[in-house]
C-alpha atoms as a PDB file:
ATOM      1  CA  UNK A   1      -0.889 -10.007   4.274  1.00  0.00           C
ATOM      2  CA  UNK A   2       1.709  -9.582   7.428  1.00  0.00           C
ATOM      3  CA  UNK A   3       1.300  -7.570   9.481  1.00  0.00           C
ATOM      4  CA  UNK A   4       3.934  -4.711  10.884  1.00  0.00           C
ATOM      5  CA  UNK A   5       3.391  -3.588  14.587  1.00  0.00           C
ATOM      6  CA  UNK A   6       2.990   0.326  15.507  1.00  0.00           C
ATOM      7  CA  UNK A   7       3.703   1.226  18.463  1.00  0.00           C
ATOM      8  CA  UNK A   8       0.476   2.863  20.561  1.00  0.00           C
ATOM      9  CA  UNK A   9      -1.667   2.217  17.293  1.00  0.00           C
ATOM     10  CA  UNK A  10      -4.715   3.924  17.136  1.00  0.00           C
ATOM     11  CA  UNK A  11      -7.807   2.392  17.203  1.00  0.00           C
ATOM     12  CA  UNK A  12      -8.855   0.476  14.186  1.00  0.00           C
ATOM     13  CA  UNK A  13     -11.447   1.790  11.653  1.00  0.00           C
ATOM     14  CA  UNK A  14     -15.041   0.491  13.146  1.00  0.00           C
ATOM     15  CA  UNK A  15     -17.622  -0.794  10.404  1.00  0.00           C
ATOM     16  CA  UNK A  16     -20.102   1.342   9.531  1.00  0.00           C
ATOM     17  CA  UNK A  17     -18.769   4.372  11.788  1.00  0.00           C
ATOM     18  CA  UNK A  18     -18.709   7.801  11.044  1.00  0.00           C
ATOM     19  CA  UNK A  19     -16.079   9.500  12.544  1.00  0.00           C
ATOM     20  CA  UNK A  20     -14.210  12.941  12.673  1.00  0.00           C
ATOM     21  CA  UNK A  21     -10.659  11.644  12.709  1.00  0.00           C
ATOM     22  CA  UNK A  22      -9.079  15.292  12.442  1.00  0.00           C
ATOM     23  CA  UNK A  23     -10.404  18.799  11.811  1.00  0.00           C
ATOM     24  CA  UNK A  24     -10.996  18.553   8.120  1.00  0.00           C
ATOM     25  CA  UNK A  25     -11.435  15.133   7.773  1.00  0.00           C
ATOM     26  CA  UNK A  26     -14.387  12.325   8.328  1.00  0.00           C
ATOM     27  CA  UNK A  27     -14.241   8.680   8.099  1.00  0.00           C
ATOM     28  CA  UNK A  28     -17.139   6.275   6.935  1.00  0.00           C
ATOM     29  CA  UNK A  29     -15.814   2.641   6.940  1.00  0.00           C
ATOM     30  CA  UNK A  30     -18.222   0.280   4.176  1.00  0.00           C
ATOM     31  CA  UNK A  31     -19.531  -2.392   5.431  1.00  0.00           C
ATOM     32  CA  UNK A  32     -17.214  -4.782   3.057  1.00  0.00           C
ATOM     33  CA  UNK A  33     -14.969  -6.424   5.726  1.00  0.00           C
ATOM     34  CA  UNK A  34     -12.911  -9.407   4.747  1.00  0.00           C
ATOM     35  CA  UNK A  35      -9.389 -10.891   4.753  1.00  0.00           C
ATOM     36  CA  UNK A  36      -8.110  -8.226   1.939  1.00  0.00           C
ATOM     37  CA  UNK A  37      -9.953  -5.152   3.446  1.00  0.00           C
ATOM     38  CA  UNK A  38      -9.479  -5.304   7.133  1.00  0.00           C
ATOM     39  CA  UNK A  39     -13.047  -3.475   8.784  1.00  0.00           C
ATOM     40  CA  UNK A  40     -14.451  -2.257   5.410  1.00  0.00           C
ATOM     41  CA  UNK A  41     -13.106   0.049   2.676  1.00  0.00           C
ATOM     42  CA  UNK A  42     -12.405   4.326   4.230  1.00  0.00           C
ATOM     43  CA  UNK A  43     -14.231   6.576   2.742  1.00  0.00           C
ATOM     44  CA  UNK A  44     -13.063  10.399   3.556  1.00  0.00           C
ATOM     45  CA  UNK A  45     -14.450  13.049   3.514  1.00  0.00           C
ATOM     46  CA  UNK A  46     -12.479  16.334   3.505  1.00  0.00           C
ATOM     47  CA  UNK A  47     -13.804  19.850   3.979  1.00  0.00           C
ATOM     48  CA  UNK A  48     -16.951  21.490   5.486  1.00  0.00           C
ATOM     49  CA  UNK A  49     -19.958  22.804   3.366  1.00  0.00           C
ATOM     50  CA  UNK A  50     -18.292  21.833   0.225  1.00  0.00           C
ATOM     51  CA  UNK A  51     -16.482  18.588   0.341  1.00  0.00           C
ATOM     52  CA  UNK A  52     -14.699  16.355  -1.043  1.00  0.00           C
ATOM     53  CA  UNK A  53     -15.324  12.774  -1.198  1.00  0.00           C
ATOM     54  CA  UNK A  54     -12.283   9.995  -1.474  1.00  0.00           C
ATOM     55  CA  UNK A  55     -12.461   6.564  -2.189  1.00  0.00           C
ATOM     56  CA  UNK A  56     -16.349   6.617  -2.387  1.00  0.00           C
ATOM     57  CA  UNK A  57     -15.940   2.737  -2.027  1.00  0.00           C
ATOM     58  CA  UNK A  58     -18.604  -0.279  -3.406  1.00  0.00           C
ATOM     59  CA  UNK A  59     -21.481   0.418  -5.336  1.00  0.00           C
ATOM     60  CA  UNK A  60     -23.716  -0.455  -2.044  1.00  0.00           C
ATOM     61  CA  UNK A  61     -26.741   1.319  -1.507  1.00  0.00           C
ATOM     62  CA  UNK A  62     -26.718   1.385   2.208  1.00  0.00           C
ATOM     63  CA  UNK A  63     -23.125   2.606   2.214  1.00  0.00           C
ATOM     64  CA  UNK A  64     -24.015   5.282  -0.185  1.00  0.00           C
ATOM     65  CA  UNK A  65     -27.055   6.448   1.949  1.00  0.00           C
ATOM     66  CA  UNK A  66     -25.218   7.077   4.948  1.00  0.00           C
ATOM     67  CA  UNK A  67     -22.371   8.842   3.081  1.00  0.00           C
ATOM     68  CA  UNK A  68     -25.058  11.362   1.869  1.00  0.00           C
ATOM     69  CA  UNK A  69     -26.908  11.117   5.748  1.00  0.00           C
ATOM     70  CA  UNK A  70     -23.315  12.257   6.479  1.00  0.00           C
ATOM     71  CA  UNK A  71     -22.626  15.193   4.776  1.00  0.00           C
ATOM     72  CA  UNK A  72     -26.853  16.345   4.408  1.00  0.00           C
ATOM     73  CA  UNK A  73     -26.722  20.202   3.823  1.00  0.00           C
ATOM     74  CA  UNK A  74     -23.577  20.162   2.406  1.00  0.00           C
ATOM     75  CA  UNK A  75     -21.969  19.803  -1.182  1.00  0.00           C
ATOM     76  CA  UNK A  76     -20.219  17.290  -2.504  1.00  0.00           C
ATOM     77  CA  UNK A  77     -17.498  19.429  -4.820  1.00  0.00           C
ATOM     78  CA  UNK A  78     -15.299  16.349  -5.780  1.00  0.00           C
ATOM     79  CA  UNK A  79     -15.297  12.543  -5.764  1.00  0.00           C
ATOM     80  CA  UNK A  80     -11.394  11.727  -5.728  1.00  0.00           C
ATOM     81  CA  UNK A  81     -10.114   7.698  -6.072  1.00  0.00           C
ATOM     82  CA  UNK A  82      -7.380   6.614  -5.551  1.00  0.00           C
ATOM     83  CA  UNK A  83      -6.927   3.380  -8.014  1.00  0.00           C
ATOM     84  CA  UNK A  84      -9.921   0.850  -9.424  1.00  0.00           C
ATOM     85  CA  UNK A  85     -10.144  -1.885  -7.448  1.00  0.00           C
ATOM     86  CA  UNK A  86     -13.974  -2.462  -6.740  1.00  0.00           C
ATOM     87  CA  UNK A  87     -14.084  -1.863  -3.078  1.00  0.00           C
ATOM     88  CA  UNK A  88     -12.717   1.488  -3.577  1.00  0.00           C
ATOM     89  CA  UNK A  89     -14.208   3.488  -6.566  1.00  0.00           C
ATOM     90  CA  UNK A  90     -17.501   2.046  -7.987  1.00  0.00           C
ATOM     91  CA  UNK A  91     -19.822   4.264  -5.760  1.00  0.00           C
ATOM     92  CA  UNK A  92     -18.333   7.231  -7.913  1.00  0.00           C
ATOM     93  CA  UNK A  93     -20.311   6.661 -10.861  1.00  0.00           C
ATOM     94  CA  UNK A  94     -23.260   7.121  -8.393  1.00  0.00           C
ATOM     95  CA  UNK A  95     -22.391  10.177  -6.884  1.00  0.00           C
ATOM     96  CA  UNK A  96     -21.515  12.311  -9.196  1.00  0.00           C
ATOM     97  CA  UNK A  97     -25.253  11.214 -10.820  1.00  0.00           C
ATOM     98  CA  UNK A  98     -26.680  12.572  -7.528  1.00  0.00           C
ATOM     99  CA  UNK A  99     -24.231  15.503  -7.213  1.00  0.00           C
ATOM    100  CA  UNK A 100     -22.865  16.356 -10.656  1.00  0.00           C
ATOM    101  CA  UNK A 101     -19.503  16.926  -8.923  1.00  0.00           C
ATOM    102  CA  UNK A 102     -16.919  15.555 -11.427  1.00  0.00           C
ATOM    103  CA  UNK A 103     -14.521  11.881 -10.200  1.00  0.00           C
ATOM    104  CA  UNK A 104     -10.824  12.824 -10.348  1.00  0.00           C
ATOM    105  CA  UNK A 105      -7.740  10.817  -9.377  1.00  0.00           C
ATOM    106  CA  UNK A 106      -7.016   7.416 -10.707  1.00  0.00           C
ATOM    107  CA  UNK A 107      -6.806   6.514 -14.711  1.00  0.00           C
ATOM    108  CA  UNK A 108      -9.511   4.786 -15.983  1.00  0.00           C
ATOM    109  CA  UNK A 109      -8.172   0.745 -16.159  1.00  0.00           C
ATOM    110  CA  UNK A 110      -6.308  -0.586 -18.562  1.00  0.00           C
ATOM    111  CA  UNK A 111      -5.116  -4.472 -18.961  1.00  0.00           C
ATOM    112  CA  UNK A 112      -1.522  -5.186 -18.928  1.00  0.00           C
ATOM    113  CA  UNK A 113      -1.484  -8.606 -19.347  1.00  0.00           C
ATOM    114  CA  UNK A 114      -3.834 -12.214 -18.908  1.00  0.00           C
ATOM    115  CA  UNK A 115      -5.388 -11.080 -15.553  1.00  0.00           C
ATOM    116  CA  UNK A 116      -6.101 -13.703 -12.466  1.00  0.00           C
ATOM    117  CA  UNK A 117      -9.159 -13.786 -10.502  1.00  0.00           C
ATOM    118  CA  UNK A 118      -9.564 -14.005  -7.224  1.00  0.00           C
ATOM    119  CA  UNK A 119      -7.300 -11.991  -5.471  1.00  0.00           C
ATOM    120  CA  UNK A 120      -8.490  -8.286  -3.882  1.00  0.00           C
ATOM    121  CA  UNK A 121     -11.516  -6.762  -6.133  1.00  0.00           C
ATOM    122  CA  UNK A 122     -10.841  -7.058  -9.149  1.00  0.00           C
ATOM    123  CA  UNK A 123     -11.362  -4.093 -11.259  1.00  0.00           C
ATOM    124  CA  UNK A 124     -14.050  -1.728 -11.841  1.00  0.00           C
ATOM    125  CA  UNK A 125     -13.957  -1.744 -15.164  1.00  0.00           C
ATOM    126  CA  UNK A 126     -17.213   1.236 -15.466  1.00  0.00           C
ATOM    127  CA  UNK A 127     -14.573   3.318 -13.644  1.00  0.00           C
ATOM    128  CA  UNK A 128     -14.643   6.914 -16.234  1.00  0.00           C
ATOM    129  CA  UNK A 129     -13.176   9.577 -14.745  1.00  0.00           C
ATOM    130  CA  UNK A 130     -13.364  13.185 -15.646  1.00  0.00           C
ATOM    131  CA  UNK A 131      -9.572  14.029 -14.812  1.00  0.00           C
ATOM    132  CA  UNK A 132      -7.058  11.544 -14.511  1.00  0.00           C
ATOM    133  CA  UNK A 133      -4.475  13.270 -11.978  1.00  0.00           C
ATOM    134  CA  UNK A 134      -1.082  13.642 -12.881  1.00  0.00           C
ATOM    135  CA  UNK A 135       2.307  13.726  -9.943  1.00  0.00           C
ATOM    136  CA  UNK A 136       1.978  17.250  -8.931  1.00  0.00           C
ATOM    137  CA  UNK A 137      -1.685  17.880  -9.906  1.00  0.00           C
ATOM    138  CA  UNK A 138      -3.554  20.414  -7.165  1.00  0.00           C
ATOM    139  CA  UNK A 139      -7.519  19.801  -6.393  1.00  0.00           C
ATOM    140  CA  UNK A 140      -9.008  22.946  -4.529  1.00  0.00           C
ATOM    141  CA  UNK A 141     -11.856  23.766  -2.271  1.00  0.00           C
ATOM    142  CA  UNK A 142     -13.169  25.351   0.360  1.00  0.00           C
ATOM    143  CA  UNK A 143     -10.436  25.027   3.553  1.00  0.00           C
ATOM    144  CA  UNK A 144      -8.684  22.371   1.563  1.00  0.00           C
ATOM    145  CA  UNK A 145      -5.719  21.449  -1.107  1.00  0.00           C
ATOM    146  CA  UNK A 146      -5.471  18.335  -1.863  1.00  0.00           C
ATOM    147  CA  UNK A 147      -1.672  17.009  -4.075  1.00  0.00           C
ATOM    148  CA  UNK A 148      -1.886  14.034  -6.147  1.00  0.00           C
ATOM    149  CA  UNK A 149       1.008  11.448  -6.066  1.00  0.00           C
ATOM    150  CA  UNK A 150       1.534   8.911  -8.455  1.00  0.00           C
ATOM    151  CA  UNK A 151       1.910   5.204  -6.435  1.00  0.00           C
ATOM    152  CA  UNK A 152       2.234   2.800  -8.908  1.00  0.00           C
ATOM    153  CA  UNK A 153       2.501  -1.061  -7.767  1.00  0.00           C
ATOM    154  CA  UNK A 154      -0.477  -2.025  -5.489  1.00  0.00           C
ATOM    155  CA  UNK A 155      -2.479  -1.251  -9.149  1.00  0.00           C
ATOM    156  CA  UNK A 156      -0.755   0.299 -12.055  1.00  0.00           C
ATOM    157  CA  UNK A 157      -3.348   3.396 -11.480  1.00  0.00           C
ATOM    158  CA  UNK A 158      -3.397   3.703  -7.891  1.00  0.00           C
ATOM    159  CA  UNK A 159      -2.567   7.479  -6.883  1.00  0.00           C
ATOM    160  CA  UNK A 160      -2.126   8.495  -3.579  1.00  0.00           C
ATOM    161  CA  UNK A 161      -3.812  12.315  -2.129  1.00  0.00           C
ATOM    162  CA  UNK A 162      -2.086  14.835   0.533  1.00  0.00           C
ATOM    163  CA  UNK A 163      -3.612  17.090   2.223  1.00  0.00           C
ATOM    164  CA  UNK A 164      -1.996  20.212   2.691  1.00  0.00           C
ATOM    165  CA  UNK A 165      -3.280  21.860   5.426  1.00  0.00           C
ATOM    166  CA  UNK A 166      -2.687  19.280   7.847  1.00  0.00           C
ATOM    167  CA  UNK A 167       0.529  17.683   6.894  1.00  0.00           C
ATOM    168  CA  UNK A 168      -1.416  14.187   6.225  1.00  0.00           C
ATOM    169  CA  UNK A 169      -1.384  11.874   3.368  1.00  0.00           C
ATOM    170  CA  UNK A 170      -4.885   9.723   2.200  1.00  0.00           C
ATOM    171  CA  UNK A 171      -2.353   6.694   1.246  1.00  0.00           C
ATOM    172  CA  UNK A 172      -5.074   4.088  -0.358  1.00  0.00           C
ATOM    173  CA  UNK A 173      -3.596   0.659  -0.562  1.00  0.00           C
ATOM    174  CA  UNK A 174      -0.449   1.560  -1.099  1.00  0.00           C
ATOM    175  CA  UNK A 175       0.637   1.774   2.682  1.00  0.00           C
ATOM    176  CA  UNK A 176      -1.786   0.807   5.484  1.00  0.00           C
ATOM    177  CA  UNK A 177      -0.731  -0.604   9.011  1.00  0.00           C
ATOM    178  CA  UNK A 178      -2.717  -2.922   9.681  1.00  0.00           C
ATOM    179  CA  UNK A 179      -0.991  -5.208   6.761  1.00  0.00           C
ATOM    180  CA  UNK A 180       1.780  -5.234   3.781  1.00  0.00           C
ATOM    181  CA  UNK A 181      -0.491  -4.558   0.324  1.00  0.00           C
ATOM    182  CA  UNK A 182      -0.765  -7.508  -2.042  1.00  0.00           C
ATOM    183  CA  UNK A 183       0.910  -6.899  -5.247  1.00  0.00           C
ATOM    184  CA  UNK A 184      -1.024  -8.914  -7.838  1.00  0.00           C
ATOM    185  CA  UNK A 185       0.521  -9.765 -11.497  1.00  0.00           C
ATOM    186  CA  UNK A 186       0.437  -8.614 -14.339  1.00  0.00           C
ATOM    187  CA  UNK A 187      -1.147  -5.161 -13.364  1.00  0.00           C
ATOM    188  CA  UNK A 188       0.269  -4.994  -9.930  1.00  0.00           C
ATOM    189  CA  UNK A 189       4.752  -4.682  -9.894  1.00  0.00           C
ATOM    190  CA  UNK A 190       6.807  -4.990  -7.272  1.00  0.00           C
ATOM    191  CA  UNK A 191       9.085  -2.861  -9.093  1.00  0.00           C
ATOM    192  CA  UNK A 192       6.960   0.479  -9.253  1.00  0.00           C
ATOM    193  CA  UNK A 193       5.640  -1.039  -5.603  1.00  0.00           C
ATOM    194  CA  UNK A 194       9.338  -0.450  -4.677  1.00  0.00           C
ATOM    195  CA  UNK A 195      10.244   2.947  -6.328  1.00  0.00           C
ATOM    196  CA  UNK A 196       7.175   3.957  -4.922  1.00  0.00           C
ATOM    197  CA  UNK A 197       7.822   3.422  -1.343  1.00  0.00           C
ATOM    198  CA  UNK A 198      10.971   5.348  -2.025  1.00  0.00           C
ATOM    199  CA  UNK A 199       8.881   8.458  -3.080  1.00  0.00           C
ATOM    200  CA  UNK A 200       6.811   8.437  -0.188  1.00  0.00           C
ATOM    201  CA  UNK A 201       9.815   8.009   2.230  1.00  0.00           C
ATOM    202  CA  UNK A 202      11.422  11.142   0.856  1.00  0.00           C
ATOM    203  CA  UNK A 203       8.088  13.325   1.817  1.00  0.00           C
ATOM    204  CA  UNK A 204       7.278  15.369   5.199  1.00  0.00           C
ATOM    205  CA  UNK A 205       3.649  14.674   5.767  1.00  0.00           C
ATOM    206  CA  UNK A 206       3.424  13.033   9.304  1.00  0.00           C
ATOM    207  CA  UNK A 207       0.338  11.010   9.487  1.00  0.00           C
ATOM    208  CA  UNK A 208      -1.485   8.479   6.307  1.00  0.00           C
ATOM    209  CA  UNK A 209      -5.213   7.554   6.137  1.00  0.00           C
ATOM    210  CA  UNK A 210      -5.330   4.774   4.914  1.00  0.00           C
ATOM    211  CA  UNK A 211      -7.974   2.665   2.077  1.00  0.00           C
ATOM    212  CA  UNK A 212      -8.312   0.202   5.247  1.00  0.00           C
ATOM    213  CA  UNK A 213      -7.829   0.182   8.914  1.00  0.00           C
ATOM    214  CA  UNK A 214      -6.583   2.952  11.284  1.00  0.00           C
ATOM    215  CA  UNK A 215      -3.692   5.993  10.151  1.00  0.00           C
ATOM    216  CA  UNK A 216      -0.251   5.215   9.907  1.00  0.00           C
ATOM    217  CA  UNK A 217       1.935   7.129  12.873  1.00  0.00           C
ATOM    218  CA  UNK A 218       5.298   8.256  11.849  1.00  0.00           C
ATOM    219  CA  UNK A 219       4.944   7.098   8.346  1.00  0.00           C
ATOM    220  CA  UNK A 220       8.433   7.550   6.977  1.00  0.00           C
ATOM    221  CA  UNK A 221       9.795   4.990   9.464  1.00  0.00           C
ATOM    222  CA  UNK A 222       6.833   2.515   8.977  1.00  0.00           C
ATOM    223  CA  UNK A 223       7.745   2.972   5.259  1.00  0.00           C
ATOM    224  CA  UNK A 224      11.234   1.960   5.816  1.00  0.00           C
ATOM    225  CA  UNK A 225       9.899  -0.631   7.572  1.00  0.00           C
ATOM    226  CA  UNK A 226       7.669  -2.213   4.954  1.00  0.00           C
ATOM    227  CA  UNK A 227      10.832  -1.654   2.133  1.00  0.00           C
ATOM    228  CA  UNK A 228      12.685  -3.887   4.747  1.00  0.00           C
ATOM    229  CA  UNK A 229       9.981  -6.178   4.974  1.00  0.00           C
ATOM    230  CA  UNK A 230       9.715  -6.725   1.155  1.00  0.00           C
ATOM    231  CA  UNK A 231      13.533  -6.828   0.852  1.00  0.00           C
ATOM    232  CA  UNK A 232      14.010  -9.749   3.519  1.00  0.00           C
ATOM    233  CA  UNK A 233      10.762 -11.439   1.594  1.00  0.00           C
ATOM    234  CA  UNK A 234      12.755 -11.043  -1.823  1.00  0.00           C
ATOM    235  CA  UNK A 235      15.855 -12.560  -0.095  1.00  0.00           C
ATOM    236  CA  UNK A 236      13.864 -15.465   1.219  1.00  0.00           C
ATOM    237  CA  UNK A 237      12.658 -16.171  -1.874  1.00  0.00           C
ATOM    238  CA  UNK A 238      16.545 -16.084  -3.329  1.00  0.00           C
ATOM    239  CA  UNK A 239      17.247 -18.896  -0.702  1.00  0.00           C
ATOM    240  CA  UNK A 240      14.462 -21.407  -1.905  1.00  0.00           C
ATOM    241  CA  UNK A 241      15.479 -21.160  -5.261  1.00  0.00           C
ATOM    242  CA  UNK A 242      19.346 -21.757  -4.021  1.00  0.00           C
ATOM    243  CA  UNK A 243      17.533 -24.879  -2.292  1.00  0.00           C
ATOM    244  CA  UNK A 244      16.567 -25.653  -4.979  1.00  0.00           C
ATOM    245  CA  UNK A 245      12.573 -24.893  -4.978  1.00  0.00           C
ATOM    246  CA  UNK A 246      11.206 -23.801  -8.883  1.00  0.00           C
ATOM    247  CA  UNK A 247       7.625 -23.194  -8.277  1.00  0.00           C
ATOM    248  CA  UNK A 248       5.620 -20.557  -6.841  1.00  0.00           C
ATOM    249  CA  UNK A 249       3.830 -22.887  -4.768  1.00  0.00           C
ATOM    250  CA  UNK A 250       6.690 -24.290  -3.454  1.00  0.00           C
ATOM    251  CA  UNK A 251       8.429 -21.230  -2.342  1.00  0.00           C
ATOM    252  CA  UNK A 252       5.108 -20.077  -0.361  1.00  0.00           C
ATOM    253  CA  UNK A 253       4.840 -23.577   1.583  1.00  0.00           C
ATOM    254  CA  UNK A 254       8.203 -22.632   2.670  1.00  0.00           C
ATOM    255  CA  UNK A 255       8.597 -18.849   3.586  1.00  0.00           C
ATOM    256  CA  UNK A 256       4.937 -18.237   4.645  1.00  0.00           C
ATOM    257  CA  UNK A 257       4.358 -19.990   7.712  1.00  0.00           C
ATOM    258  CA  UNK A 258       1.053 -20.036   9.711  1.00  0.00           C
ATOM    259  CA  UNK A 259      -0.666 -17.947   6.950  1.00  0.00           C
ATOM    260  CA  UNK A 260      -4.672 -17.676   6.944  1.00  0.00           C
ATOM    261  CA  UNK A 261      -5.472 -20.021   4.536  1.00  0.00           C
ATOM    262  CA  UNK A 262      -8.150 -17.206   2.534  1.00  0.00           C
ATOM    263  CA  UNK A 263      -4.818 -15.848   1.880  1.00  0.00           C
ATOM    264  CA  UNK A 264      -2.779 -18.291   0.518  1.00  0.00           C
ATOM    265  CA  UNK A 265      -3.516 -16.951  -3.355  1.00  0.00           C
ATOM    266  CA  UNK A 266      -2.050 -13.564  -2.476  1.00  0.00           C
ATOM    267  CA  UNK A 267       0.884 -15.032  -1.107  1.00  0.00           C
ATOM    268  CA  UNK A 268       1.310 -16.669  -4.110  1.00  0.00           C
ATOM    269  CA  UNK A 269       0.643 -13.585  -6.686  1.00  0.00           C
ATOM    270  CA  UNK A 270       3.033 -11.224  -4.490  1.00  0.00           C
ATOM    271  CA  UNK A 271       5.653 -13.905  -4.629  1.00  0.00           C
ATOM    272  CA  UNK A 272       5.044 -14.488  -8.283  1.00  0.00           C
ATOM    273  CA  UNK A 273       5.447 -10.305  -8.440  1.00  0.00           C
ATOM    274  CA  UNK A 274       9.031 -10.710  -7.129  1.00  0.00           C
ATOM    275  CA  UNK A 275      10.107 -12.707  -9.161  1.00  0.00           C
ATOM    276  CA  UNK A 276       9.056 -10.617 -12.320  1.00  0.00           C
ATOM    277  CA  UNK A 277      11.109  -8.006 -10.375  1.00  0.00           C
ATOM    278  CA  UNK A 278      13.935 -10.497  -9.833  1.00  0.00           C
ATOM    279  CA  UNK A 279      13.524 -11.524 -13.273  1.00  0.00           C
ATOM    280  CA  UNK A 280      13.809  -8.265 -14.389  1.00  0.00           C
ATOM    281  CA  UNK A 281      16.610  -7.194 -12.447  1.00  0.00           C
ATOM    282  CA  UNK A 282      18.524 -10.404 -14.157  1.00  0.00           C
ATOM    283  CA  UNK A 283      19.022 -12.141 -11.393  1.00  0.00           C
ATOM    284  CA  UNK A 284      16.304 -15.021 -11.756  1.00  0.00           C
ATOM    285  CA  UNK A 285      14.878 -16.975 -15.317  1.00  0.00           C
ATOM    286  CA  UNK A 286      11.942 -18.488 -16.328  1.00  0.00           C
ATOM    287  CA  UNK A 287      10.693 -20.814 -18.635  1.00  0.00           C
ATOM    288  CA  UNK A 288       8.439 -18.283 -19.850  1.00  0.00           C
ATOM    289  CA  UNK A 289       4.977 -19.857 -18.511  1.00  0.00           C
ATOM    290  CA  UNK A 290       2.569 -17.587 -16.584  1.00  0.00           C
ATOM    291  CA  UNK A 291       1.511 -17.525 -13.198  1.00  0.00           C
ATOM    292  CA  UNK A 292       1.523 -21.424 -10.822  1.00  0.00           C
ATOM    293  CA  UNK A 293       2.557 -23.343 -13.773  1.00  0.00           C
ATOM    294  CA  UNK A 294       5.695 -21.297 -14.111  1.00  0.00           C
ATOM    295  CA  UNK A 295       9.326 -22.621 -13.309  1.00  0.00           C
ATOM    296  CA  UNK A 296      12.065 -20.488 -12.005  1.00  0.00           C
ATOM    297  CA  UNK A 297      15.552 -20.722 -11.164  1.00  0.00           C
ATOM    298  CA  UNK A 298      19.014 -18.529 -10.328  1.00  0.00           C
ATOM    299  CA  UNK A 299      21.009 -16.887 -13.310  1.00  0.00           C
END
């Protein structure tokens, strides 16, 4: 939703392009552009002869087609997703039908809560994978190890991927740099967003391919960055309630100024995930209604 500048940013991820962004790795962005998902949802895919597919993105036939025009003569050996929102892992289902090759990543969704529509995807509810990764877990092929990392917040399941060999990270939506991630109640926290951030900071890969847009350059600082960013955005919203706003709507007319108007609900929901976090933390009550309708104040 804001954006955070890089310095000598790379270009951005171009609709519909194929492209070799790096030895092992190609790029095929969906053609699923809007607001929440920048040029279209990355797909990867890492490896040569028998690769691996990431985030095989909407179930859209003509994105599908030119993933498998992409990699013709070759073998797909593993679909890997990184959470369950549907721009990102419905096309897995119908790989693996054409390849056999088993999905692996993400958990399979699970409801936390009274959900809210309209905000990112939604979830792909069909999602069934046949090995939900743990922190730590290893996926092997051919020229390629790929480390899963639990990144809880963006999506309760969302896991992020490294990529051993060349020091890079496939970071879904959990860090991108063309824009902060919305954090969506109840399934998205700010919390786990948070601790999160933390355990990416404390890693040495050097470069993130991201779910949308172009790679993040010198992540660890651009991840310090975005921490900042959502600790001054917590501390804003501290200073309406002291001014005595109590509404989620009225705290986003005041700290979010200029905001496309498209993304006005997502301001909302990652304001309203603060202040579970603030809530939880014991520094902020409710009056225990969900969501717009809520009231909040200091403790």
């Amino acid at each position: 939703m804001a954006e955070l500048s890089q310095e000598n940013a790379p270009p951005n991820a171009v609709t519909g392009q194929l492209t070799r962004v790096s030895p092992l790795v190609r790029r095929l962005v969906a053609n699923n552009p809007s607001p929440y998902t920048n040029t279209g949802t990355c797909t990867y895919i890492v490896g040569a002869g028998e690769v691996a597919i990431l985030d095989p993105g909407p179930d859209d036939p003509a994105h599908i087609g030119a993933l498998l025009a992409a990699i013709e003569g070759e073998r797909i050996a593993h679909i890997l997703v990184t959470h369950t929102h549907r721009d990102h892992s419905p096309a897995a289902a119908r790989l693996k039908s054409l390849s056999g090759a088993p999905i692996l990543g993400a958990q399979a969704y699970e409801a936390r809560g009274e959900e809210v529509a309209g905000v990112d995807a939604g979830h792909d509810r069909a999602y069934a994978p046949d090995r939900a990764l743990g922190e730590g877990a290893l996926v092997e092929g051919r020229g390629y190890t790929i480390e899963a990392v639990a990144t809880p917040g963006h999506a309760a399941n969302h896991v992020v991927f490294a990529l051993r060999q060349e020091n890079a990270l496939f970071s879904g939506d959990h860090v991108m740099a063309w824009s902060t991630s919305v954090v969506a109640p109840p399934d998205g926290s700010m919390g786990d967003y948070m601790r999160s951030l933390d355990k990416l900071r404390l890693r040495a890969e050097t470069l993130y391919w991201p779910g949308h847009g172009g790679p993040v350059l010198d992540p660890q600082r651009y991840v310090r960055a975005l921490a900042h960013h959502r600790r001054q955005r917590e501390a804003s919203i501290l200073t309406r309630l002291r001014a005595g706003d109590e509404t989620i709507v009225q705290i986003v007319d005041r700290i979010y100024e200029s905001l496309n108007p498209a993304l006005i609900g997502a301001a909302r929901l990652s304001t309203w995930a603060h202040l579970e976090d603030l809530i939880g933390r014991g520094l902020v009550a409710t009056d225990g209604v969900k969501g717009l309708a809520a009231r909040f104040w200091l403790v």
